[in-house]
Protein backbone atom coordinates (compact mmCIF):
# COMPACT_ATOMS: atom_id res chain seq x y z
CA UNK A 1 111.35 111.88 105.02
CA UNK A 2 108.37 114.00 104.06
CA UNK A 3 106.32 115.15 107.09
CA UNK A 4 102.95 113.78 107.10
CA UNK A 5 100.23 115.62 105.54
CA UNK A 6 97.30 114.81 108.38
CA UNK A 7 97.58 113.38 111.83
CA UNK A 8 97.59 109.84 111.34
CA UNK A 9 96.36 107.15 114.31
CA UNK A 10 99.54 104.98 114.20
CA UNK A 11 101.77 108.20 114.73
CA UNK A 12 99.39 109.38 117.73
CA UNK A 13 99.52 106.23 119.49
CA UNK A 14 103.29 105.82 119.28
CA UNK A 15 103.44 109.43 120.08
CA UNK A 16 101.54 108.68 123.64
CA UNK A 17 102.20 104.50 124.75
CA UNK A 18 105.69 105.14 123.29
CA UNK A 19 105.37 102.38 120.61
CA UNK A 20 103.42 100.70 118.34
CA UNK A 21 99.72 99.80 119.59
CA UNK A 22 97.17 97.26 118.67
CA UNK A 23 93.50 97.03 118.85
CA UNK A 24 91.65 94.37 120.06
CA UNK A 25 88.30 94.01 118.45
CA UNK A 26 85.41 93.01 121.37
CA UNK A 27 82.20 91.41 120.37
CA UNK A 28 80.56 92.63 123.68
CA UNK A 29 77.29 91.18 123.18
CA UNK A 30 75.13 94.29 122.69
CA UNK A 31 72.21 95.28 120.39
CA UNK A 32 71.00 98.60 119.54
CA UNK A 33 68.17 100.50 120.40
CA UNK A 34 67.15 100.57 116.95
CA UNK A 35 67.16 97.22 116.38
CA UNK A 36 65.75 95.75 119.80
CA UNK A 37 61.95 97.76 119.74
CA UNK A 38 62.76 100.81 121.54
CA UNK A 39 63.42 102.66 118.16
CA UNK A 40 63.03 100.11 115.56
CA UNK A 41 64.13 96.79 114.33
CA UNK A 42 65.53 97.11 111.26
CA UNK A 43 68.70 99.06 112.09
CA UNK A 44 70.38 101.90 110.27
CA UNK A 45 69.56 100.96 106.26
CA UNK A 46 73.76 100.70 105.61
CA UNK A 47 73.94 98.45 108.61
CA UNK A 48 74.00 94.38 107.98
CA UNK A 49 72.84 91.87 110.42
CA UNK A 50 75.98 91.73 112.16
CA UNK A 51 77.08 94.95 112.89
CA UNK A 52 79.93 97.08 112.05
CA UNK A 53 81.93 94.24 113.38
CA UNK A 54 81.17 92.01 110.56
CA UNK A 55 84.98 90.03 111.09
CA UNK A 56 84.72 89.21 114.72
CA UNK A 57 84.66 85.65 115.71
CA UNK A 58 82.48 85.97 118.81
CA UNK A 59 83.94 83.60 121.69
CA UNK A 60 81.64 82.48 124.66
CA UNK A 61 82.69 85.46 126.65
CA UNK A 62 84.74 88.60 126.57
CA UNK A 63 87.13 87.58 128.76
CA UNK A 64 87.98 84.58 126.59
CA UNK A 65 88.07 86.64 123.78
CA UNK A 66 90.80 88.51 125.06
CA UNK A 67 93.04 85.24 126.37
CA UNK A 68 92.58 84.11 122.65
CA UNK A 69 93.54 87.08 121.36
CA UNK A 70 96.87 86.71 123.50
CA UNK A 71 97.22 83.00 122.82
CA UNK A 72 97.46 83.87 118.75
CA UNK A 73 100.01 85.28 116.52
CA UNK A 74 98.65 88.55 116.91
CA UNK A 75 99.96 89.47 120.49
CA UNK A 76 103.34 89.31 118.97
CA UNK A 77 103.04 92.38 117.00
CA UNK A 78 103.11 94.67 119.58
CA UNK A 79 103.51 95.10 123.38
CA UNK A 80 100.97 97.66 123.77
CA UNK A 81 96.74 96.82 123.46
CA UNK A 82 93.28 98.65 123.10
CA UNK A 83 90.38 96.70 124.02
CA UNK A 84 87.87 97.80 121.49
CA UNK A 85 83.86 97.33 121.90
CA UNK A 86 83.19 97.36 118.50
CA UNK A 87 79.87 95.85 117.64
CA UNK A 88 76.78 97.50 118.32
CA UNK A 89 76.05 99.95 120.84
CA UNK A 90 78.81 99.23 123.42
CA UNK A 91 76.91 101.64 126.34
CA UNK A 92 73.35 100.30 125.87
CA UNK A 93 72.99 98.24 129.10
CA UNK A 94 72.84 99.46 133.00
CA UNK A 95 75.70 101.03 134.13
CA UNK A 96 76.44 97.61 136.47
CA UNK A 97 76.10 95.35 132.85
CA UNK A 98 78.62 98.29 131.63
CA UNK A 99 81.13 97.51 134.28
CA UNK A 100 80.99 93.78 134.11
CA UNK A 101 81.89 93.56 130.50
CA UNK A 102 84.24 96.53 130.66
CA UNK A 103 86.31 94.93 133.47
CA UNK A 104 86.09 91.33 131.58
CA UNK A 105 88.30 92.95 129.08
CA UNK A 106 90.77 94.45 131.19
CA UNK A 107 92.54 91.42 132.24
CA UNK A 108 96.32 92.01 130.86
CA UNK A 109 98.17 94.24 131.91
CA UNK A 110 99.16 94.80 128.18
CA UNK A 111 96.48 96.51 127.70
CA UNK A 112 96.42 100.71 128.03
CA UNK A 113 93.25 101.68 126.26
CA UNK A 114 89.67 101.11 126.43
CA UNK A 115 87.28 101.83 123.14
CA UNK A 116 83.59 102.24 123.11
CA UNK A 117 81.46 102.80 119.97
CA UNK A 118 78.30 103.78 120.98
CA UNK A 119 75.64 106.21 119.78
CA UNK A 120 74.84 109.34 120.96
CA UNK A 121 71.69 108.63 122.57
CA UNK A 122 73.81 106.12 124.38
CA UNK A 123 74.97 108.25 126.17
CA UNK A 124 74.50 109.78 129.97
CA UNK A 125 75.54 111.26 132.72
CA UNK A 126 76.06 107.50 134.84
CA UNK A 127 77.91 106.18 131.65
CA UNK A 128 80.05 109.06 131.27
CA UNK A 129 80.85 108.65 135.69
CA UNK A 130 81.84 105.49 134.66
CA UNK A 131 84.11 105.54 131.79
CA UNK A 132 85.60 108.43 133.55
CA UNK A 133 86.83 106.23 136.51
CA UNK A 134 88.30 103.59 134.03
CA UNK A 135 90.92 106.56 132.93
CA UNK A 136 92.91 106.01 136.21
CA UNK A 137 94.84 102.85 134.95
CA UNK A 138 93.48 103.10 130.99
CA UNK A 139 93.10 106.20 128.07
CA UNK A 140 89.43 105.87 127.39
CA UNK A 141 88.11 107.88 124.77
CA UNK A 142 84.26 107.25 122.63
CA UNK A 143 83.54 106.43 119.07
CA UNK A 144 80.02 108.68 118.63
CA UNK A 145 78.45 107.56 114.86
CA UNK A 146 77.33 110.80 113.54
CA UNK A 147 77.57 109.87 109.86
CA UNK A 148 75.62 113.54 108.63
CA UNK A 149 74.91 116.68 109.82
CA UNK A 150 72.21 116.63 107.92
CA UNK A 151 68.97 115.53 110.20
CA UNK A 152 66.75 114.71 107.19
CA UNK A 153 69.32 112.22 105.67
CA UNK A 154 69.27 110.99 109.38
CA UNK A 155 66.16 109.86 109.11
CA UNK A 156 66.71 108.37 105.76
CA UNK A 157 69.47 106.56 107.56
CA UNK A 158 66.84 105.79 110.27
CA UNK A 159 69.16 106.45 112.62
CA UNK A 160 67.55 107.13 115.47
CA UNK A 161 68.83 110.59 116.62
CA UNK A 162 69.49 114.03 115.78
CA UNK A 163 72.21 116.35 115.88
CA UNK A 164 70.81 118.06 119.28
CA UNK A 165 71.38 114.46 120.85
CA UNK A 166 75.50 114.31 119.44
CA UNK A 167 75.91 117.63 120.38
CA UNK A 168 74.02 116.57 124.50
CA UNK A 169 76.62 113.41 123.88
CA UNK A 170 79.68 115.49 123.13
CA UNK A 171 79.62 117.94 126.23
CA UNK A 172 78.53 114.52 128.47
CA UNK A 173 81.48 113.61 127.77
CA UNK A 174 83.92 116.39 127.56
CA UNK A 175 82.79 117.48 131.24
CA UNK A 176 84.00 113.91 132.07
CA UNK A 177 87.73 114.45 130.18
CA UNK A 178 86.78 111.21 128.13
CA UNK A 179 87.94 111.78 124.29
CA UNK A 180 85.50 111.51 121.27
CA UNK A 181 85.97 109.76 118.03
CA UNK A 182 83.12 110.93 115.45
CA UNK A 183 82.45 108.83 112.65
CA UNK A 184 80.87 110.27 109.46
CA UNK A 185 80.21 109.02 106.38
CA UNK A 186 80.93 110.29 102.66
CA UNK A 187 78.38 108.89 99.35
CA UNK A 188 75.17 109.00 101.88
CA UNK A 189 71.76 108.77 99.26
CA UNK A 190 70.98 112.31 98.02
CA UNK A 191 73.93 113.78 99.99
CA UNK A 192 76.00 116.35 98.20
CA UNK A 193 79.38 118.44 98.51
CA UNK A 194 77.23 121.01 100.47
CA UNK A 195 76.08 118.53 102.92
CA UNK A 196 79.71 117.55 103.14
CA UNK A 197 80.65 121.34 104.37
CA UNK A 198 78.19 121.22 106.48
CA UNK A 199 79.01 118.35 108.56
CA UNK A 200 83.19 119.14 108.63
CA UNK A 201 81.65 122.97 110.04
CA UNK A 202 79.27 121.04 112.47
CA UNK A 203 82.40 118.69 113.80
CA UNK A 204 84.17 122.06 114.23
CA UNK A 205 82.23 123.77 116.66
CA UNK A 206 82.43 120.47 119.03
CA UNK A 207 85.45 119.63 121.13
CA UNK A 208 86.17 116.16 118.98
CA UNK A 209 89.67 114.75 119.07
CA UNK A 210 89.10 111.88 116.40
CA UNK A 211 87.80 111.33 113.33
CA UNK A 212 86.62 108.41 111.74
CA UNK A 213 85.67 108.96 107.82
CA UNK A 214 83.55 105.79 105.96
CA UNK A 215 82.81 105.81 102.09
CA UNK A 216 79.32 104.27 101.69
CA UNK A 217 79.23 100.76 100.66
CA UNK A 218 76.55 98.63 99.82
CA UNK A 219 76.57 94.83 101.47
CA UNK A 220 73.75 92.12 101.18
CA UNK A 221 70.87 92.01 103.66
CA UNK A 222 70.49 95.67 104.27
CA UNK A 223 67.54 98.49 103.36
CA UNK A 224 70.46 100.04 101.63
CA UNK A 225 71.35 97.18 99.16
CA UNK A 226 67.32 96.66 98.25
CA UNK A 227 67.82 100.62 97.48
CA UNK A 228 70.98 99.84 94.95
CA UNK A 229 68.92 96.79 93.42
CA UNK A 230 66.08 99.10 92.91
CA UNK A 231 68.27 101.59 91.03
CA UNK A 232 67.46 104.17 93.99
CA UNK A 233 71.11 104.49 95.08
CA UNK A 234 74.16 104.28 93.29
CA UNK A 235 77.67 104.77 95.36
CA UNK A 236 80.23 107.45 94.30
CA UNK A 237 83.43 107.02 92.69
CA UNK A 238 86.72 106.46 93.94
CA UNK A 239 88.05 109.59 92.67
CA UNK A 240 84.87 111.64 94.06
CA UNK A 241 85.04 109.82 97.29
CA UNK A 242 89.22 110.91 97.18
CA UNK A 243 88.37 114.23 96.01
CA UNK A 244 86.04 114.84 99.16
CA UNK A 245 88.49 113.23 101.63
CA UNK A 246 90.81 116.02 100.26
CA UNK A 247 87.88 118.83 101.27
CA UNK A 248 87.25 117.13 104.38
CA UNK A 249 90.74 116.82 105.59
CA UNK A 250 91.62 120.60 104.58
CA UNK A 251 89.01 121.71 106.36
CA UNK A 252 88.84 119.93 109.41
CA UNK A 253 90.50 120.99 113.01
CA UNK A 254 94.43 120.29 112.30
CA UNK A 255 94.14 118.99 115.91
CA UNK A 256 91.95 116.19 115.23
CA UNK A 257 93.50 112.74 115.32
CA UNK A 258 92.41 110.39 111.61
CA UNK A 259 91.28 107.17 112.75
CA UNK A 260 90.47 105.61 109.46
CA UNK A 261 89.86 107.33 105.83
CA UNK A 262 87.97 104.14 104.84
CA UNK A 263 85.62 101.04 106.30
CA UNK A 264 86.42 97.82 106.16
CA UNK A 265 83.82 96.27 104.17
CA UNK A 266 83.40 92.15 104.02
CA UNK A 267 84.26 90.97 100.83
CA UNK A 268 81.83 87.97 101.65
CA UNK A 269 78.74 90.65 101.87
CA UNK A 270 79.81 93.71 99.73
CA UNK A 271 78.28 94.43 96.47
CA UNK A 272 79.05 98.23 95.93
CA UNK A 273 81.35 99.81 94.97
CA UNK A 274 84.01 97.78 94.60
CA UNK A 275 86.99 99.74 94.68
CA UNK A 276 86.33 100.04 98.50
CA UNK A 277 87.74 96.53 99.34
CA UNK A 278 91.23 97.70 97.80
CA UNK A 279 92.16 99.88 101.14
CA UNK A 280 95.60 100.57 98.99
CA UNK A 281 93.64 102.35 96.43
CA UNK A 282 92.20 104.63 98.79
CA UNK A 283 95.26 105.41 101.08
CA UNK A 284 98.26 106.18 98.10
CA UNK A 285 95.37 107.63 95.87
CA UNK A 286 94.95 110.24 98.98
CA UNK A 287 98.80 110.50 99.64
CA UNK A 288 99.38 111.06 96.07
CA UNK A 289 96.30 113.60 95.52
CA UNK A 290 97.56 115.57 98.49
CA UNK A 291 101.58 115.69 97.56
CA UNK A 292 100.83 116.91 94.40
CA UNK A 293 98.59 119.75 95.03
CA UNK A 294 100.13 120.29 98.28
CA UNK A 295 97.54 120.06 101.01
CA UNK A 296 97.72 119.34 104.45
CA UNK A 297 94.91 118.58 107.38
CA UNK A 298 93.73 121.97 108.60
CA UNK A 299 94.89 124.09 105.93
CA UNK A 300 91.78 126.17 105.35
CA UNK A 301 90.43 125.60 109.21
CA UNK A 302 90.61 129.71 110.87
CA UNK A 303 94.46 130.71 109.73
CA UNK A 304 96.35 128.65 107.56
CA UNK A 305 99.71 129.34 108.41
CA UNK A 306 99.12 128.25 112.17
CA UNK A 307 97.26 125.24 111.18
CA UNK A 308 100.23 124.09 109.07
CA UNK A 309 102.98 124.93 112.32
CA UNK A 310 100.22 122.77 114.59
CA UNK A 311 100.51 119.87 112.48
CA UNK A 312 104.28 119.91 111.07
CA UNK A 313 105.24 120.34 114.62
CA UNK A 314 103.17 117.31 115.87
């Protein structure tokens, strides 16, 4: 069997519970600070109504979320669980709020791993003290949205924050041992392969163990889909959007763990592009892109030929 050519999720989580693992997706209730006043209302112009948990079926409260997560289907596809605050900004609340809904999703003992996507001006010295003591019993590690490098596409985005704030974030939590997951995206408005570089070279210098990388799609009820409608954005291609996961994977940390190489758009709100509901397209395209001109995560990050030994030997 061919070794794999990046570090994928599925292997890392075997690798460290010992088998196969599971998240649970957790509508925790939150909101954002750029959509409840203190920034803004509108959100980021990609995001819909609902969050980057579009699919979750909110239940009346976490902790019943879990139990019918356990009473389904799904709890027989694996032994091992992640609770995963998905929606929103999962560490905008007081630190006691935090802890309430944090512990109302650690109820089974099947569960190992706790998941919170946040941003990084989410983030602070109390809620870092806290996640920290959750890693007693549970792996805990961060999902930090970074999406650019760039600060003037951020405020395109309208983000909210700038790099100085992810960077603040990251060493938060690395003095506090808690893992980070950074999410960027690829196809931003105006954003080119430069911008690209850029943002793999920023992740580098930052002690980041995961990596979450999102083609930008288009779905209805956003600032971004009055853009597309308006002919004032128009989303790559599925072989640019492969060709770029090629430079970002060759040039990223051969440490880093991949979380996903594409987002899970709805089909019931995406417009554009299209190709990014066919998650198959995406993952062979990659495989096939990267067996045939024989690349592998890492292999232009500082020396090559210890890059490829840190990942074949993983």
């Amino acid at each position: 069997m061919e070794k794999e050519r990046y570090n994928h999720l599925n292997t890392y989580l075997k690798n460290k519970f010992g088998e196969r693992t599971l998240k649970i997706c957790i509508d925790g209730n939150f909101t954002c600070p750029n959509r409840d006043g203190s920034l803004g209302t509108s959100g980021c112009i990609f995001c819909s109504e609902r969050g980057s948990g579009e699919h979750i079926h909110s239940a009346p409260s976490i902790s019943k979320q879990i139990e019918n997560y356990f009473s389904s289907y799904k709890a027989t596809r694996a032994n091992k669980f992640i609770a995963y605050f998905q929606n929103f900004s999962n560490t905008y609340d007081t630190v006691e709020n935090l802890k309430s809904k944090y512990d109302a999703a650690l109820i089974d003992n099947r569960i190992v791993a706790l998941t919170i996507a946040t941003r990084p001006d989410c983030i602070n010295e109390s809620i870092a003290k806290l996640l920290e003591t959750y890693q007693n019993k549970h792996h805990v590690w961060v999902e930090l949205g970074l999406q650019t490098a760039n600060n003037e596409t951020g405020k395109l985005l309208n983000r909210g924050y700038t790099n100085h704030q992810f960077t603040q974030a990251v060493q938060i939590l690395n003095q506090h041992h808690i893992d980070i997951v950074t999410h960027i995206m690829v196809g931003l408005p105006g954003e080119t392969l430069e911008d690209i570089k850029n943002t793999v070279d920023f992740i580098n210098k930052h002690n980041i163990q995961g990596l979450k990388i999102h083609c930008t799609y288009v779905v209805e009820n956003t600032i971004l889909a009055q853009m597309y409608k308006n002919s004032q954005y128009e989303p790559i291609s599925l072989e640019t959007y492969l060709n770029t996961l090629t430079y970002i994977l060759t040039h990223i940390s051969p440490n880093i763990v991949i979380h996903r190489l594409s987002g899970d758009a709805p089909k019931d709100l995406l417009i554009a592009p299209q190709w990014n509901s066919h998650k198959k397209w995406i993952l062979n395209g990659l495989d096939k892109l990267m067996r045939e001109k024989d690349l592998w995560q890492g292999m232009h990050y500082k020396n090559e030929e210890d890059a490829k030994a840190n990942l074949l030997s993983s």
